[in-house]
PDB file of N, CA and C in Angstrom:
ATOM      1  N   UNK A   1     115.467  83.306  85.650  1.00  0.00           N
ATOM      2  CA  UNK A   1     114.894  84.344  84.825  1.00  0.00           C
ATOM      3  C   UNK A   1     115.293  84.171  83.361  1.00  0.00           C
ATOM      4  N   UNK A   2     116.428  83.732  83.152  1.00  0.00           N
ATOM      5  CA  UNK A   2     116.962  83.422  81.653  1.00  0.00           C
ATOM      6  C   UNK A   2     116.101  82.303  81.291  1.00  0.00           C
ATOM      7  N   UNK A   3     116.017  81.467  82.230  1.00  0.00           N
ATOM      8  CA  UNK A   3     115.186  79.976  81.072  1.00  0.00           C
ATOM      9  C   UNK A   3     113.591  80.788  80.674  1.00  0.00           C
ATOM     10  N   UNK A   4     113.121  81.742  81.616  1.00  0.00           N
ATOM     11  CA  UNK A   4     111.934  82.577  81.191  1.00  0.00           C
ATOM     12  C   UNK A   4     111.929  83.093  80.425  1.00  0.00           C
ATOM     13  N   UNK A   5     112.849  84.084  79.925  1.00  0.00           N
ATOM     14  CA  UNK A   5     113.445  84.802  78.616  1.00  0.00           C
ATOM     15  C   UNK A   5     113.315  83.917  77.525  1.00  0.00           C
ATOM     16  N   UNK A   6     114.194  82.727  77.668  1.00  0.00           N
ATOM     17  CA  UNK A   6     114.358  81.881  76.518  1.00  0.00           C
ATOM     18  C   UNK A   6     113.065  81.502  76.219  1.00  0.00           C
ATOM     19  N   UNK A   7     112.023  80.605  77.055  1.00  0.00           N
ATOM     20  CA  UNK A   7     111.180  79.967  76.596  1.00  0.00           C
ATOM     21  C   UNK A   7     109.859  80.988  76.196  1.00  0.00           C
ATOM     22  N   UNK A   8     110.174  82.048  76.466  1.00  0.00           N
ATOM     23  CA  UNK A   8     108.964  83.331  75.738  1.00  0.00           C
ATOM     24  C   UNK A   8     109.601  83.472  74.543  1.00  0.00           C
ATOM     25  N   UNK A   9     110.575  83.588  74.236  1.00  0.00           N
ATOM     26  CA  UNK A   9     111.388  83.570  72.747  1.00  0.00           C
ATOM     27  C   UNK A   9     110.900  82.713  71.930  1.00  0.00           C
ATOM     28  N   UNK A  10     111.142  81.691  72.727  1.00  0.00           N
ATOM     29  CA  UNK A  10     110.869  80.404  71.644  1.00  0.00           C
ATOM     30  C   UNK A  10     109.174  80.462  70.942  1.00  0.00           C
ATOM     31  N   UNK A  11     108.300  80.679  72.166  1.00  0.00           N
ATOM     32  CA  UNK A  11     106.655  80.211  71.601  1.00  0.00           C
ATOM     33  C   UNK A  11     106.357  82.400  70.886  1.00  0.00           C
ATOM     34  N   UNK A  12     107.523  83.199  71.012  1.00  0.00           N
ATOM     35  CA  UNK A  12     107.365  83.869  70.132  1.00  0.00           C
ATOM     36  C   UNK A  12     107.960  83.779  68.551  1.00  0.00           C
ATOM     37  N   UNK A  13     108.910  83.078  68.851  1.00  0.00           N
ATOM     38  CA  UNK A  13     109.103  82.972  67.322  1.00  0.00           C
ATOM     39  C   UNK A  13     108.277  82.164  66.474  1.00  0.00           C
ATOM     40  N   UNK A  14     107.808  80.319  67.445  1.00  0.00           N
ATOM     41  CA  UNK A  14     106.821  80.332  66.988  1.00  0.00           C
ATOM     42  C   UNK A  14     105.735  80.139  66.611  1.00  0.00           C
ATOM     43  N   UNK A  15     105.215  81.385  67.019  1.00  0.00           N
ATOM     44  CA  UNK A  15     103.619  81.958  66.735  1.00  0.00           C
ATOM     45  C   UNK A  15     104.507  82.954  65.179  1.00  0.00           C
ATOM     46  N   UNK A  16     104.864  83.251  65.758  1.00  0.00           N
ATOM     47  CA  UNK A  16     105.351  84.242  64.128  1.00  0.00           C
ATOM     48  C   UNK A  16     105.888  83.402  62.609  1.00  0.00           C
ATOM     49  N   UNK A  17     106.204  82.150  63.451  1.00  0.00           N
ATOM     50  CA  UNK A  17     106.740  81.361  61.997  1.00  0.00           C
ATOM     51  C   UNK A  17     105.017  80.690  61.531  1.00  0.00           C
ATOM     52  N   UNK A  18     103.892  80.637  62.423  1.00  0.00           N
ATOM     53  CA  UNK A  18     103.049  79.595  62.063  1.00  0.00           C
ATOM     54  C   UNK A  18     102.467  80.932  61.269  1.00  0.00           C
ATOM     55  N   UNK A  19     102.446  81.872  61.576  1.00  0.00           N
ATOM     56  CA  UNK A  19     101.439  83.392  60.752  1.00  0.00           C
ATOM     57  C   UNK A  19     101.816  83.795  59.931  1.00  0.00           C
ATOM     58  N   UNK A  20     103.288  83.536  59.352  1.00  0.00           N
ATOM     59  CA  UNK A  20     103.763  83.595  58.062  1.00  0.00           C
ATOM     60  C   UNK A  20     103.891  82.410  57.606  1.00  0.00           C
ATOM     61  N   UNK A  21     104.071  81.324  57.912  1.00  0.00           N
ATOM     62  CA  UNK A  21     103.996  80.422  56.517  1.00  0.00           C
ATOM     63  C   UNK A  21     102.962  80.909  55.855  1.00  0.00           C
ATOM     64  N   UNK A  22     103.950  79.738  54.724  1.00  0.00           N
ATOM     65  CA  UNK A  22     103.404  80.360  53.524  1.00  0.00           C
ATOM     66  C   UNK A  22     102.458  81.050  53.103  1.00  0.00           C
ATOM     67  N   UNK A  23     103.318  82.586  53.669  1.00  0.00           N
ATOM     68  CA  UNK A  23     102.976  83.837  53.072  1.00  0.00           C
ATOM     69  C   UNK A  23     104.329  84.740  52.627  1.00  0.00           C
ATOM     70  N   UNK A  24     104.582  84.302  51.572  1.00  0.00           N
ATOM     71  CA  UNK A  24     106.062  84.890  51.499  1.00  0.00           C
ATOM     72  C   UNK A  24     106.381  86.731  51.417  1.00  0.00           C
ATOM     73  N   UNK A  25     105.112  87.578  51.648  1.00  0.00           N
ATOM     74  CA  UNK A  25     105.035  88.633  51.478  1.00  0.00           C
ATOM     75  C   UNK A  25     105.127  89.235  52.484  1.00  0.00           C
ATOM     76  N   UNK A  26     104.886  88.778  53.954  1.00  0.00           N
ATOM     77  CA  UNK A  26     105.433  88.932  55.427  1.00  0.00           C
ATOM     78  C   UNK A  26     106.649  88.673  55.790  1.00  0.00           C
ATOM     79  N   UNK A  27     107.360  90.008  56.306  1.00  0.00           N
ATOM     80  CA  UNK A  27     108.392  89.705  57.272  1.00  0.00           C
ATOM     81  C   UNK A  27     108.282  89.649  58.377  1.00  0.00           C
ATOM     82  N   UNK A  28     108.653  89.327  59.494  1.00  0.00           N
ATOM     83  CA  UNK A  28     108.611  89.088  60.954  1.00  0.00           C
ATOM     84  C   UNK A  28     110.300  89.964  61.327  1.00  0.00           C
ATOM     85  N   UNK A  29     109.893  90.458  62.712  1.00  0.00           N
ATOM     86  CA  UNK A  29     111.000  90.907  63.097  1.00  0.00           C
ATOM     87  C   UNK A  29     111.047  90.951  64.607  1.00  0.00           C
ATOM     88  N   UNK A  30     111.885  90.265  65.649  1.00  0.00           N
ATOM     89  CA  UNK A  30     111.484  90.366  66.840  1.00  0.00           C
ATOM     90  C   UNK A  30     113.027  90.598  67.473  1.00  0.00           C
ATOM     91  N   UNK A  31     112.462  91.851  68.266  1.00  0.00           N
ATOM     92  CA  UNK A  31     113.861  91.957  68.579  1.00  0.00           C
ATOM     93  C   UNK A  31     113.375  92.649  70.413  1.00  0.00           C
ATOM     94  N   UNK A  32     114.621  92.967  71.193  1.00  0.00           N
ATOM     95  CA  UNK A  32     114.412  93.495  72.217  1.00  0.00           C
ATOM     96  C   UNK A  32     115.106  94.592  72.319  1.00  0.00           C
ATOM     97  N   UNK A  33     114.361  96.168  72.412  1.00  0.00           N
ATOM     98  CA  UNK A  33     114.885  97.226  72.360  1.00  0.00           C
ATOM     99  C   UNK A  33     114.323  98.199  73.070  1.00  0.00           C
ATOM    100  N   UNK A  34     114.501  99.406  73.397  1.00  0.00           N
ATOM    101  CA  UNK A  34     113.591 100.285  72.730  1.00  0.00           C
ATOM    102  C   UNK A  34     112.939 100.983  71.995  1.00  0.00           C
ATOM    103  N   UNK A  35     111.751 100.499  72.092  1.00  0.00           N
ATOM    104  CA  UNK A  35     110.889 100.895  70.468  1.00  0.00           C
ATOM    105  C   UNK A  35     111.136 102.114  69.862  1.00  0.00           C
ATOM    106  N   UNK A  36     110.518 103.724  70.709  1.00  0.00           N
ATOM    107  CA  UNK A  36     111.307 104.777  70.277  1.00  0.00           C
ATOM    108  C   UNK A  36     112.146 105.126  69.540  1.00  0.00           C
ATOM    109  N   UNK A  37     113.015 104.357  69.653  1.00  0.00           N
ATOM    110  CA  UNK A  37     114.339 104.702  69.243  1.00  0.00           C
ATOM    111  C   UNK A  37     115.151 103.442  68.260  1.00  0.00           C
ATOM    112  N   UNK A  38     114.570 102.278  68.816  1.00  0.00           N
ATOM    113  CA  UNK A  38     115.313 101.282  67.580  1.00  0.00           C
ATOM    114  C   UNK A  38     114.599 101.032  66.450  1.00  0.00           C
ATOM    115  N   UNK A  39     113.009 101.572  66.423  1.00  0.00           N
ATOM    116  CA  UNK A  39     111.881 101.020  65.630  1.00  0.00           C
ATOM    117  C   UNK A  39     112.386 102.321  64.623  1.00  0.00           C
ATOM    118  N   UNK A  40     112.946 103.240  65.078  1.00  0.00           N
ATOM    119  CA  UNK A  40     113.147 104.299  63.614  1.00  0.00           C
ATOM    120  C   UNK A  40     114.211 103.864  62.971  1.00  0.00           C
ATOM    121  N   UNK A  41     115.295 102.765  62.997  1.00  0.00           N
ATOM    122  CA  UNK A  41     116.340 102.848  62.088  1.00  0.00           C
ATOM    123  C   UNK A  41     116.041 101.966  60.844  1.00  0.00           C
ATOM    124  N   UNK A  42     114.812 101.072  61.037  1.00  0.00           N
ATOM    125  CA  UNK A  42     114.431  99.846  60.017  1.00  0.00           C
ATOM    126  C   UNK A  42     113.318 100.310  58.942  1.00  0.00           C
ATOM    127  N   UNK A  43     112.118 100.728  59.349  1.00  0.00           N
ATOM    128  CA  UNK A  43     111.335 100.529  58.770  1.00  0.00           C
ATOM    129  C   UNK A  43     111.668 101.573  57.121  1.00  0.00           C
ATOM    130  N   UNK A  44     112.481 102.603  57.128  1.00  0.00           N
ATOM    131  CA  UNK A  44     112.874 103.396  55.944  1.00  0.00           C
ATOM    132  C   UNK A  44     114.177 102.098  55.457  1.00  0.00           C
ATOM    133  N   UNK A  45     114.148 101.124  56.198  1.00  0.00           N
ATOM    134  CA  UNK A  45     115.103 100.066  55.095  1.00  0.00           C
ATOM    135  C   UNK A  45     114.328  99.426  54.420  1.00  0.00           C
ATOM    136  N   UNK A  46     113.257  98.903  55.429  1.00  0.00           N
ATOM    137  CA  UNK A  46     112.346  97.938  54.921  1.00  0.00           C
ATOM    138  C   UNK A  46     110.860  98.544  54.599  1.00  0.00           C
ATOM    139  N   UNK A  47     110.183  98.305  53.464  1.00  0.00           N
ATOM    140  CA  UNK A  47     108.932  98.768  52.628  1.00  0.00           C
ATOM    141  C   UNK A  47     108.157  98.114  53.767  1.00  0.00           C
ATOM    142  N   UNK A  48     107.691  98.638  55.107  1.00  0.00           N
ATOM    143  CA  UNK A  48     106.697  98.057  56.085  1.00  0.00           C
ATOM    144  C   UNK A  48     105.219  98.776  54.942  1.00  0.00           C
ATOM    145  N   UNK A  49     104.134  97.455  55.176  1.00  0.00           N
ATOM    146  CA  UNK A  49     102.862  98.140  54.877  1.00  0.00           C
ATOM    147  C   UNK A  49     101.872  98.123  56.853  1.00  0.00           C
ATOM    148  N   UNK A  50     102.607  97.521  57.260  1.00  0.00           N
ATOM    149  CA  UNK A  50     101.906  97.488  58.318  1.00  0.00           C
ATOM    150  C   UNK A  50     103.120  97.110  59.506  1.00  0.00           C
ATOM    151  N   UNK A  51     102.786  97.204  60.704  1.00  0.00           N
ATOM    152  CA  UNK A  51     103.357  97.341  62.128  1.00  0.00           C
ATOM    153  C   UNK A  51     102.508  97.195  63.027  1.00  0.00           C
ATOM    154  N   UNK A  52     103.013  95.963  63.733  1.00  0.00           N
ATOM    155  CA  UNK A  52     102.014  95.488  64.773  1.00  0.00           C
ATOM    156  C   UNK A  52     103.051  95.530  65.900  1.00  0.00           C
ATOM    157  N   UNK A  53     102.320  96.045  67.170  1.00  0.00           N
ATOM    158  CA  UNK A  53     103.122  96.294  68.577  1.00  0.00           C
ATOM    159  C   UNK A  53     102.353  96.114  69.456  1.00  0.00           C
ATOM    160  N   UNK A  54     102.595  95.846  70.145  1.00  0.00           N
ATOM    161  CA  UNK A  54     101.852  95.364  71.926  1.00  0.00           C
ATOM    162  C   UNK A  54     102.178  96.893  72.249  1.00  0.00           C
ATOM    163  N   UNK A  55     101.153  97.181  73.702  1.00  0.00           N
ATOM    164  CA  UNK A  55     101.195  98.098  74.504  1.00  0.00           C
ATOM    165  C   UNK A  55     100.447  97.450  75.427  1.00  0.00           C
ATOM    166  N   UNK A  56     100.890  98.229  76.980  1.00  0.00           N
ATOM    167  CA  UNK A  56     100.612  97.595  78.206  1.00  0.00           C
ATOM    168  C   UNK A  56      99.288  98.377  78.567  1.00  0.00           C
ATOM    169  N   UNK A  57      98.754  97.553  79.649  1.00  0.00           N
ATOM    170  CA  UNK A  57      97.212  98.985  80.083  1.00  0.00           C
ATOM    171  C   UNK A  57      97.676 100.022  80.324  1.00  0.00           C
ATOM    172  N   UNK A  58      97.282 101.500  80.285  1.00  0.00           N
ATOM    173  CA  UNK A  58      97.540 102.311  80.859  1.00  0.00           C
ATOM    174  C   UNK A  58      97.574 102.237  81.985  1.00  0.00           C
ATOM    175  N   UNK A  59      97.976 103.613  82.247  1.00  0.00           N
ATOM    176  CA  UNK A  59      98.287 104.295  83.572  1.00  0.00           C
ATOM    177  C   UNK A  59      97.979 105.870  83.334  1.00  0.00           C
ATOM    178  N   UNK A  60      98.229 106.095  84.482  1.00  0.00           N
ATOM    179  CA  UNK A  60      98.069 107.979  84.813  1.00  0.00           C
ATOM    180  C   UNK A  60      98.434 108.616  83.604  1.00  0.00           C
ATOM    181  N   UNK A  61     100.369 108.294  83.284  1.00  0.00           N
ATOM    182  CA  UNK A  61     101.139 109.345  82.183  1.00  0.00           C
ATOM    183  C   UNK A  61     100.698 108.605  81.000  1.00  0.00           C
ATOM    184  N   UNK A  62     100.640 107.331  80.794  1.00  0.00           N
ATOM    185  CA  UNK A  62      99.974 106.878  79.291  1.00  0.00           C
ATOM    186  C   UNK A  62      98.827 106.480  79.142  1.00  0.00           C
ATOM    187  N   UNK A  63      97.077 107.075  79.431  1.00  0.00           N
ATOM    188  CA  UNK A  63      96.347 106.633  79.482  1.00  0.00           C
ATOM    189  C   UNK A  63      95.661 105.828  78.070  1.00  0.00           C
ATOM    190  N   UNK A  64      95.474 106.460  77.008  1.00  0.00           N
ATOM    191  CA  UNK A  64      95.667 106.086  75.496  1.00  0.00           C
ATOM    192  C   UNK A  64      96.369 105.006  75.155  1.00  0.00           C
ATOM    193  N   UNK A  65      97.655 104.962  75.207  1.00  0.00           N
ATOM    194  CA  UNK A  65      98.474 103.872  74.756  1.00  0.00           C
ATOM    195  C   UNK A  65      99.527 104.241  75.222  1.00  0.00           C
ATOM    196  N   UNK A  66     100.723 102.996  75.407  1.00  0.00           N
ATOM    197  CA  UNK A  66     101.863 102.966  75.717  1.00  0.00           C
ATOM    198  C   UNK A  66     102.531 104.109  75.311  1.00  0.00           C
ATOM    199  N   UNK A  67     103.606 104.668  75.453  1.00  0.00           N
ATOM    200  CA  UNK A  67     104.001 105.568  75.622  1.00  0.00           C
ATOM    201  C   UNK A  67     104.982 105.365  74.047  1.00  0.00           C
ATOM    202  N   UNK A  68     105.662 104.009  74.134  1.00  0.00           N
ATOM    203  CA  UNK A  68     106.264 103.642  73.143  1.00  0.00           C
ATOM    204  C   UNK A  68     105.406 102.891  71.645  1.00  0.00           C
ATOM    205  N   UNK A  69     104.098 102.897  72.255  1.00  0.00           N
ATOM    206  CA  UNK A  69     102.991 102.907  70.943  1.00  0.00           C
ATOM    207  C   UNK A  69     102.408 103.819  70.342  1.00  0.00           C
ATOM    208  N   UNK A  70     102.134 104.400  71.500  1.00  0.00           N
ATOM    209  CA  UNK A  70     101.665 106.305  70.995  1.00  0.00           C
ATOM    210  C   UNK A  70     102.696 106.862  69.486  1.00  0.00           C
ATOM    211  N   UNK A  71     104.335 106.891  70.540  1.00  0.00           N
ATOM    212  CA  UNK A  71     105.006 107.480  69.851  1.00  0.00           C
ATOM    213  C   UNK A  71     104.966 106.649  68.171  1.00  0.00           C
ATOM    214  N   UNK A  72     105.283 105.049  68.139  1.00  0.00           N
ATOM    215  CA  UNK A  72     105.251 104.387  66.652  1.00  0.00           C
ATOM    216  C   UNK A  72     104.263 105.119  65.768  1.00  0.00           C
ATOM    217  N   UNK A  73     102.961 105.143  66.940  1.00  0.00           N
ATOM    218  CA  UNK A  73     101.484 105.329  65.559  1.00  0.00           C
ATOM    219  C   UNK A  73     101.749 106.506  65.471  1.00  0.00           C
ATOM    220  N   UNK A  74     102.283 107.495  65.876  1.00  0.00           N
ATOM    221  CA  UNK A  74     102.736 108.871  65.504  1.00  0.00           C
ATOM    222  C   UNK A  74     103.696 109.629  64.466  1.00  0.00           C
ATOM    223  N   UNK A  75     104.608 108.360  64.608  1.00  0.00           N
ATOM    224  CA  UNK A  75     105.638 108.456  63.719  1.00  0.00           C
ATOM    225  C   UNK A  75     105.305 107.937  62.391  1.00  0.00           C
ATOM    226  N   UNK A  76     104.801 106.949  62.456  1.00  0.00           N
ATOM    227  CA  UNK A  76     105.326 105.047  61.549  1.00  0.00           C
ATOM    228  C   UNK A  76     104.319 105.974  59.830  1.00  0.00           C
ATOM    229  N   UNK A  77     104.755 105.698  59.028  1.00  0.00           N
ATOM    230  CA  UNK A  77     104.249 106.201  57.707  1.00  0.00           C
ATOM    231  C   UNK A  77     103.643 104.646  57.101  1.00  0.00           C
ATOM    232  N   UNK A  78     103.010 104.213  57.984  1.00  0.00           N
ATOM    233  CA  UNK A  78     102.294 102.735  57.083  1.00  0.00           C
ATOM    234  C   UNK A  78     101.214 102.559  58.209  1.00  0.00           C
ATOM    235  N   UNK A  79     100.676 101.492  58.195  1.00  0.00           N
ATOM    236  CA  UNK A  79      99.389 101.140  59.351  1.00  0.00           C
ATOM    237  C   UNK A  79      99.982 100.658  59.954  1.00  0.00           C
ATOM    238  N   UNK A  80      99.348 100.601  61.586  1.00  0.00           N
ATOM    239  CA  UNK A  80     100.142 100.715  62.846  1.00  0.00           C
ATOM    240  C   UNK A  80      98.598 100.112  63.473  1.00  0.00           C
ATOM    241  N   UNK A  81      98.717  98.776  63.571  1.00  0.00           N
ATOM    242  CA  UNK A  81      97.724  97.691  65.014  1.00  0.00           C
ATOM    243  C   UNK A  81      98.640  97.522  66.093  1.00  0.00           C
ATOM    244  N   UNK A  82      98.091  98.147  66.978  1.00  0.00           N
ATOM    245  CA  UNK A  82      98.440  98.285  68.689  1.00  0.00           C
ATOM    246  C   UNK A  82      97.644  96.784  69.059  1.00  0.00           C
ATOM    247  N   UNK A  83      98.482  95.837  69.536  1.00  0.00           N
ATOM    248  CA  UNK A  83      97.244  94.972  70.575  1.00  0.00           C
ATOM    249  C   UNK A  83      97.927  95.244  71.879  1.00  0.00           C
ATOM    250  N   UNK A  84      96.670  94.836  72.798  1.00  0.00           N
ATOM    251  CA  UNK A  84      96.882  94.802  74.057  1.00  0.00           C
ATOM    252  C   UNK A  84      96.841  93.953  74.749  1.00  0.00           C
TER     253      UNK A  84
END
């Protein structure tokens, strides 16, 4: 399960290093948390103009969006793209 971990890491970082080169006005940030709750301590550090997050298909309790996407685009004071 760890070499799975690792090697999703890797072709995530990068896809994120090939979408910012040279664009020096993008930051990238990939971390493993919960969103809820770890996505509020950064973005009042960092001037986000935008926030991009995955959400899973619904279900019954989150039919709309993830539960932890709902809450970002609810919160987040910049633009907020959900992919799925």
């Amino acid at each position: 399960m760890d070499d799975l971990k690792a090697e999703a890491k890797s072709q995530l970082e990068e896809i994120i290093k090939n979408l910012t080169a040279n664009r020096p006005e993008c930051m990238s940030m990939l971390k493993k948390a919960r969103p809820k709750t770890a996505f509020w301590n950064w973005p009042k550090k960092i001037p986000a103009h935008m926030i991009i997050i995955a959400s899973h298909r619904p279900d019954i309790t989150t039919y709309l969006l993830g539960s932890n996407a709902a809450a970002v685009v609810r919160h987040a004071e910049c633009s907020v793209l959900v992919v799925r």
